[in-house]
C-alpha atoms as a PDB file:
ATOM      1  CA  UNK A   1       0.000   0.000   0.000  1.00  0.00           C
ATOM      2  CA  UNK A   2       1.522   2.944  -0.829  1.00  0.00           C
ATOM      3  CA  UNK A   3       0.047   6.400   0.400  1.00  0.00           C
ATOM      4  CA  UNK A   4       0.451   9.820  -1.726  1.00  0.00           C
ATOM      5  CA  UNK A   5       0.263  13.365  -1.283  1.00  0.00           C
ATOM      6  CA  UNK A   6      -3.855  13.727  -1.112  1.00  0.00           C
ATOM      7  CA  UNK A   7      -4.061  10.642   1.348  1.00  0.00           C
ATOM      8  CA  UNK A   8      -1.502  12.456   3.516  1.00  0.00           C
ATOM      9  CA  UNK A   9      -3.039  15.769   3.109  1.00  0.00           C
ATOM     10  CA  UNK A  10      -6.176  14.127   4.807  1.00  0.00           C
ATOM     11  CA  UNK A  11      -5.401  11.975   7.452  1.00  0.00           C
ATOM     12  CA  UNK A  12      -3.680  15.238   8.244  1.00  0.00           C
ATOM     13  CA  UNK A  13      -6.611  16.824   8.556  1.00  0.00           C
ATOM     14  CA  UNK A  14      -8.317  13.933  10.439  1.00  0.00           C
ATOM     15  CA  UNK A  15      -6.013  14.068  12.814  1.00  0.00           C
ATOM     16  CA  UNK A  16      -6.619  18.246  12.895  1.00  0.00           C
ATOM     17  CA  UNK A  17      -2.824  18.566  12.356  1.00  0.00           C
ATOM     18  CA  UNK A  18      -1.725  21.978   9.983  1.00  0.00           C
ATOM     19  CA  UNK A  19       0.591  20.608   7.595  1.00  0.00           C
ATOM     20  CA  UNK A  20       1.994  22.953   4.994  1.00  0.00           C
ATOM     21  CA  UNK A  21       1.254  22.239   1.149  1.00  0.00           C
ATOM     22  CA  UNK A  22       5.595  21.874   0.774  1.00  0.00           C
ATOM     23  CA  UNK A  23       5.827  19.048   3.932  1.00  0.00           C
ATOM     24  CA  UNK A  24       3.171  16.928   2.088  1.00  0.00           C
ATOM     25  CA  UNK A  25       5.853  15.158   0.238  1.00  0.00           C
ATOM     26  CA  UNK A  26       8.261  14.611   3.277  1.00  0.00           C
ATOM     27  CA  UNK A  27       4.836  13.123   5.106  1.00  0.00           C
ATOM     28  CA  UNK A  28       3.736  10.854   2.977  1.00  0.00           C
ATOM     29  CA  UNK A  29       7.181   9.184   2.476  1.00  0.00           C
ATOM     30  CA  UNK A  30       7.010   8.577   6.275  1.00  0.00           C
ATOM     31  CA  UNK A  31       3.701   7.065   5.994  1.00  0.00           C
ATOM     32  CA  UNK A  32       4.874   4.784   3.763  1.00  0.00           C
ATOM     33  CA  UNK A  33       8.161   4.402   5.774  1.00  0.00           C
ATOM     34  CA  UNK A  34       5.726   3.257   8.985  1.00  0.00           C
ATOM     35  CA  UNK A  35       3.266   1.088   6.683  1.00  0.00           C
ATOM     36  CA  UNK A  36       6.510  -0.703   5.293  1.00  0.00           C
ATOM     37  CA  UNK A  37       7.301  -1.539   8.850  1.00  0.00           C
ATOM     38  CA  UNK A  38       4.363  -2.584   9.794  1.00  0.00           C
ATOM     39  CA  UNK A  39       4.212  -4.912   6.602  1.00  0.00           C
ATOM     40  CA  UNK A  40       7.540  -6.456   7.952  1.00  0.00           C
ATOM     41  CA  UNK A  41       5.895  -7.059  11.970  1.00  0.00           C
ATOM     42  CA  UNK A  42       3.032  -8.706   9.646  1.00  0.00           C
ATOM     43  CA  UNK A  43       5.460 -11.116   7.990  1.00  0.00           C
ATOM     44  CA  UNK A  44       6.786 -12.791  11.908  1.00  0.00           C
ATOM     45  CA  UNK A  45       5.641 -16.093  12.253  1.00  0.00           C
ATOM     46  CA  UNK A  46       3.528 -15.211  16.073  1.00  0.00           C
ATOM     47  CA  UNK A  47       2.145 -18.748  15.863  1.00  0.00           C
ATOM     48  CA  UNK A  48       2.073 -20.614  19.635  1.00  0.00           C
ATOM     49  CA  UNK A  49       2.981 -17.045  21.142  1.00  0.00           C
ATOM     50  CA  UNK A  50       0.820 -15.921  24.424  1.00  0.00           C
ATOM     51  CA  UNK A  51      -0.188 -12.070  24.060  1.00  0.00           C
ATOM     52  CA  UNK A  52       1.830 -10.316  26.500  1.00  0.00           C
ATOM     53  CA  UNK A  53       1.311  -7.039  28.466  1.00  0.00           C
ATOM     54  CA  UNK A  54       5.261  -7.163  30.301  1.00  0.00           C
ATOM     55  CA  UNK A  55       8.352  -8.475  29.534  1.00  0.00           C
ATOM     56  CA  UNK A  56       8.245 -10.372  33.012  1.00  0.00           C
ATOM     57  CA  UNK A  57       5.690 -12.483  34.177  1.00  0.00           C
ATOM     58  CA  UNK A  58       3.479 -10.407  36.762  1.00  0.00           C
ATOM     59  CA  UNK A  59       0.274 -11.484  38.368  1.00  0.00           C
ATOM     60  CA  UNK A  60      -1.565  -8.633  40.178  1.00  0.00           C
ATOM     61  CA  UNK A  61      -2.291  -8.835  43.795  1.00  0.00           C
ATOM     62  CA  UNK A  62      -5.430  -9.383  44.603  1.00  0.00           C
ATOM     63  CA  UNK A  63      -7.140  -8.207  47.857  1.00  0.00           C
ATOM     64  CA  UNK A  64     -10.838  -9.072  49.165  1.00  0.00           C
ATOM     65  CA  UNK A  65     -13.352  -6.692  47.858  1.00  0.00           C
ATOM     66  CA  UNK A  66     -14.336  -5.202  51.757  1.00  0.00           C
ATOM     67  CA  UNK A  67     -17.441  -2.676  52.236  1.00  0.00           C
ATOM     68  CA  UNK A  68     -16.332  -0.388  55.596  1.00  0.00           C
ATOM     69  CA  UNK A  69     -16.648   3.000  56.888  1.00  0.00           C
ATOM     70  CA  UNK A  70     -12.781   3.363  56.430  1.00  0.00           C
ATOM     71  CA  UNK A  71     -12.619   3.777  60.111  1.00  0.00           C
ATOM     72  CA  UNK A  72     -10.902   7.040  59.976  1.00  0.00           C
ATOM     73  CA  UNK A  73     -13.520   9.024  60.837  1.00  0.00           C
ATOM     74  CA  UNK A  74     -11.445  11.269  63.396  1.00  0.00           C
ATOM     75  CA  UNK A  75      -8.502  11.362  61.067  1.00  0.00           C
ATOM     76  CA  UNK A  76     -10.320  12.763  57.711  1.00  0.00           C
ATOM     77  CA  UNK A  77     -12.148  15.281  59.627  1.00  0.00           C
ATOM     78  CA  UNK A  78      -9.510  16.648  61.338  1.00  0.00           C
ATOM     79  CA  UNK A  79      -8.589  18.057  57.733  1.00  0.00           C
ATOM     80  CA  UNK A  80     -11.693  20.285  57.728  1.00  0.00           C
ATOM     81  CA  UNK A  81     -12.010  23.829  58.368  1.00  0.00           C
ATOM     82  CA  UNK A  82     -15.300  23.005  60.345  1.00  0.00           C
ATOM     83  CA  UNK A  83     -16.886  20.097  61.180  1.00  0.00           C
ATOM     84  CA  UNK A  84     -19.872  18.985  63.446  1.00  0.00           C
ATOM     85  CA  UNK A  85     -21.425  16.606  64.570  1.00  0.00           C
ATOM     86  CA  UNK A  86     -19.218  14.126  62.546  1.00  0.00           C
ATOM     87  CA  UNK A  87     -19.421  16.082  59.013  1.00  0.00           C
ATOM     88  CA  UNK A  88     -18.036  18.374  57.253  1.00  0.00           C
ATOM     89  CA  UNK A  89     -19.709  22.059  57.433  1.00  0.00           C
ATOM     90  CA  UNK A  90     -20.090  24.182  54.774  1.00  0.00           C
ATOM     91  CA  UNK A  91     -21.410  27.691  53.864  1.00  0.00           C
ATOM     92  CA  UNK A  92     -25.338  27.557  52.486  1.00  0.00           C
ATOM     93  CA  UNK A  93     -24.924  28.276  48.855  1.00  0.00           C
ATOM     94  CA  UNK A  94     -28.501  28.410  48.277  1.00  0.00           C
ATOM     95  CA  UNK A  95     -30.777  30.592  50.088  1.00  0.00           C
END
């Protein structure tokens, strides 16, 4: 597939990227330069390979899935400017 200086011109403006009338040229050579690479990646024999999303083997850590208060109660509302009666207060904004 080979892209010229119209195709370049709009994925351009697709993307909303200015390109100048002069740098369509340069552009669409490195389209073609990135769609010749990515005919090469198409040509590797991927057969029996797992899909990967490291280059080391991770698992996640899992925790249990726990509905609480978060039992810091006394601790977040220390924070606030003014609290009562285990809240935060705030100014009426609506009268």
């Amino acid at each position: 597939m080979s892209i010229d200086q119209s195709t370049a011109a709009k994925v351009a403006k697709l993307a909303r990227i200015k390109v100048e009338e002069d740098a369509l040229p340069a552009l669409a050579e490195e389209f073609n330069t990135i769609l010749g690479f990515i005919e090469q990646l198409n040509e590797v024999d991927v057969e029996g390979v797992e899909p990967m999303t490291s280059v080391t083997p991770q698992r996640l850590l899992r925790r249990v899935d726990e509905v609480t208060d978060g039992s810091q109660q006394d601790k977040v509302l220390a924070n606030a400017p003014d609290a009562r009666e285990g809240f935060f207060a705030v100014p009426k904004v609506v009268e």
